[in-house]
Protein backbone atom coordinates (compact mmCIF):
# COMPACT_ATOMS: atom_id res chain seq x y z
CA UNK A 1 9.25 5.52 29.50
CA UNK A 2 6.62 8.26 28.38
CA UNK A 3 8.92 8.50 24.83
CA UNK A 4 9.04 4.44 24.36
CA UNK A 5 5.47 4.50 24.56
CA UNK A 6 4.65 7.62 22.12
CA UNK A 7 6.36 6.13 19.54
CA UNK A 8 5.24 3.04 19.77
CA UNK A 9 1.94 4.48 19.39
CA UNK A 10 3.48 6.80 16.66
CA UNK A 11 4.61 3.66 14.78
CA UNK A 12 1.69 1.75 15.44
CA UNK A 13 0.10 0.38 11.87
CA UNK A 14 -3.75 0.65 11.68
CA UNK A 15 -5.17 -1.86 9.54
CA UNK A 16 -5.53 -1.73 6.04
CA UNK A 17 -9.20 -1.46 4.82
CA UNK A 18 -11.04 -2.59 1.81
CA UNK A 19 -14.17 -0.90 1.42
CA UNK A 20 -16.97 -1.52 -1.80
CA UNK A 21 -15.04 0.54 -4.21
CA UNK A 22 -11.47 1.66 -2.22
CA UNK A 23 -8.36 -0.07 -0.66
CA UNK A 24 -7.25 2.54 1.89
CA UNK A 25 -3.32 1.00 2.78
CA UNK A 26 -1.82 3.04 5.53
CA UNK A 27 1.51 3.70 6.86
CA UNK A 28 0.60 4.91 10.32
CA UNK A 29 1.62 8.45 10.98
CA UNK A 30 3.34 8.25 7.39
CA UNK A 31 0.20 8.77 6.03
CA UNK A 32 -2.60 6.53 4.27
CA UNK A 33 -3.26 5.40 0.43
CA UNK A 34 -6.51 5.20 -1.27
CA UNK A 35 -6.47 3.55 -4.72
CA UNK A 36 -9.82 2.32 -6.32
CA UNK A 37 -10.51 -0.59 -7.02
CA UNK A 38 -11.35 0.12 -10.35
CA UNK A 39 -8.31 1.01 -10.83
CA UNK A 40 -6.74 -2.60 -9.56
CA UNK A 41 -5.77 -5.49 -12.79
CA UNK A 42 -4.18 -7.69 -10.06
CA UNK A 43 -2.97 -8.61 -6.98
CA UNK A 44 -0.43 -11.35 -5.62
CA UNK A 45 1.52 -12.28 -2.45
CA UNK A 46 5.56 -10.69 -3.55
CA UNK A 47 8.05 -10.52 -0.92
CA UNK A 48 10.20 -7.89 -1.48
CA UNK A 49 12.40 -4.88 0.17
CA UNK A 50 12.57 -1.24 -1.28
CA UNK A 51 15.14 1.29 0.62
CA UNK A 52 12.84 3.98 3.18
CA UNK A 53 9.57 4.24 4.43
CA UNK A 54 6.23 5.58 4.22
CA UNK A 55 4.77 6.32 0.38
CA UNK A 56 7.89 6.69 -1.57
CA UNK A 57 9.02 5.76 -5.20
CA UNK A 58 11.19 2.66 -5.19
CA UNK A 59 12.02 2.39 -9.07
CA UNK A 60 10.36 3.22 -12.54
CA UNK A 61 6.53 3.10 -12.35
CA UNK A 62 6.19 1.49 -8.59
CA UNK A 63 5.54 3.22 -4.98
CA UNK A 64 5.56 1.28 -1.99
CA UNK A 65 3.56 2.32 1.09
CA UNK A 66 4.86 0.63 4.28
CA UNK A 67 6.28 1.55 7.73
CA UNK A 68 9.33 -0.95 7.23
CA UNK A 69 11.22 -1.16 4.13
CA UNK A 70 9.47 -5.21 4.04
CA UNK A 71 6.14 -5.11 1.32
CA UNK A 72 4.45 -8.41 0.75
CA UNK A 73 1.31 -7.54 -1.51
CA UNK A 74 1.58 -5.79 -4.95
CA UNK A 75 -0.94 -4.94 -6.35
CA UNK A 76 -0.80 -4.25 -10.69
CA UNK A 77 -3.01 -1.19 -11.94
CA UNK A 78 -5.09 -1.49 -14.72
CA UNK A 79 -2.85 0.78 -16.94
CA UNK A 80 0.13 3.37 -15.60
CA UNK A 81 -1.69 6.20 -13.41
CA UNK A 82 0.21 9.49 -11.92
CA UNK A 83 1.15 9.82 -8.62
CA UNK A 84 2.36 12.97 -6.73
CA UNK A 85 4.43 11.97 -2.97
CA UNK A 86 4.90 14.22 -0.61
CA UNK A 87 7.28 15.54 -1.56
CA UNK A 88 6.10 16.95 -4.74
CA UNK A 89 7.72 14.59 -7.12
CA UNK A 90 5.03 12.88 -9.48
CA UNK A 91 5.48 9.90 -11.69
CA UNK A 92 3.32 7.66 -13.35
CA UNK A 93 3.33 4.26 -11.55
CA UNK A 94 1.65 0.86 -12.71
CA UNK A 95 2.35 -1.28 -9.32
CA UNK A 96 1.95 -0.77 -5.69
CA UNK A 97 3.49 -2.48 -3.00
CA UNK A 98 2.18 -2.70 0.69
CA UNK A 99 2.67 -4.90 3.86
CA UNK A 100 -0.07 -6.63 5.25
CA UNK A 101 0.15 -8.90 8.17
CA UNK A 102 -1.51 -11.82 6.26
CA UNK A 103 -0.33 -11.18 2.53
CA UNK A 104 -2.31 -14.40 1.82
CA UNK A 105 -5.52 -13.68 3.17
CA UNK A 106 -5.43 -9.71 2.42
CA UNK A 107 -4.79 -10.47 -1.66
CA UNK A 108 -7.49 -13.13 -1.89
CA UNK A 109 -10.05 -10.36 -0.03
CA UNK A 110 -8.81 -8.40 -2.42
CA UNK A 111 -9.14 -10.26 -4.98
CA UNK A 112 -12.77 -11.70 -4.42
CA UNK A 113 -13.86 -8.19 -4.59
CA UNK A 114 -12.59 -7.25 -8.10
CA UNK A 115 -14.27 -10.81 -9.18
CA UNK A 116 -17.69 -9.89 -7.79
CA UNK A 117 -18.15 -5.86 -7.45
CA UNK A 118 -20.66 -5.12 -5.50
């Protein structure tokens, strides 16, 4: 029982959060995100699946950060950035894709901020 319920802690996903200036997206143990917002064109509601978990490159120019192979959100940078993963490989990467529990709601959050910076 005592293993069931340490990894469902292990597992368990903390909540994205959008502060003034960052979007932290984290992958629970996996590890968390922080892009700025000033670095974000767009962002839209986009089912898709990419092979693994965690941070990882799924193909040319896009990570996805999720504890499930299942993204929803992707968010478009403002022009290609580099990214190092963990495991030392870096890239550049112009789109990010995360899983939110309400793709709707988290993208229009999201999106009301880069509208109106505070």
């Amino acid at each position: 029982m005592g293993v069931y319920l340490g990894l469902g802690f292990a597992w368990r996903t903390a909540p994205h959060e959008l502060r003034e200036d960052v979007l932290l997206i984290r992958t629970a143990v996996l590890g968390d995100l922080a892009v700025p917002l000033s670095a974000v064109a767009a962002v839209r509601v986009e089912n898709r699946t990419s092979p693994g978990f965690g941070t990882r490159h799924v193909d040319d120019g896009t990570i996805a950060c999720s504890v499930t192979s299942h993204t929803n959100v992707t968010i478009t940078l403002d022009h290609p950035r580099e990214f190092t993963s963990r495991q030392g490989e870096t890239r550049e990467i112009a789109q990010i894709r995360f899983n939110a529990d309400e793709p709707a709601d988290a993208a229009g959050e999201i999106s009301k901020v880069l509208a109106h910076p505070r």
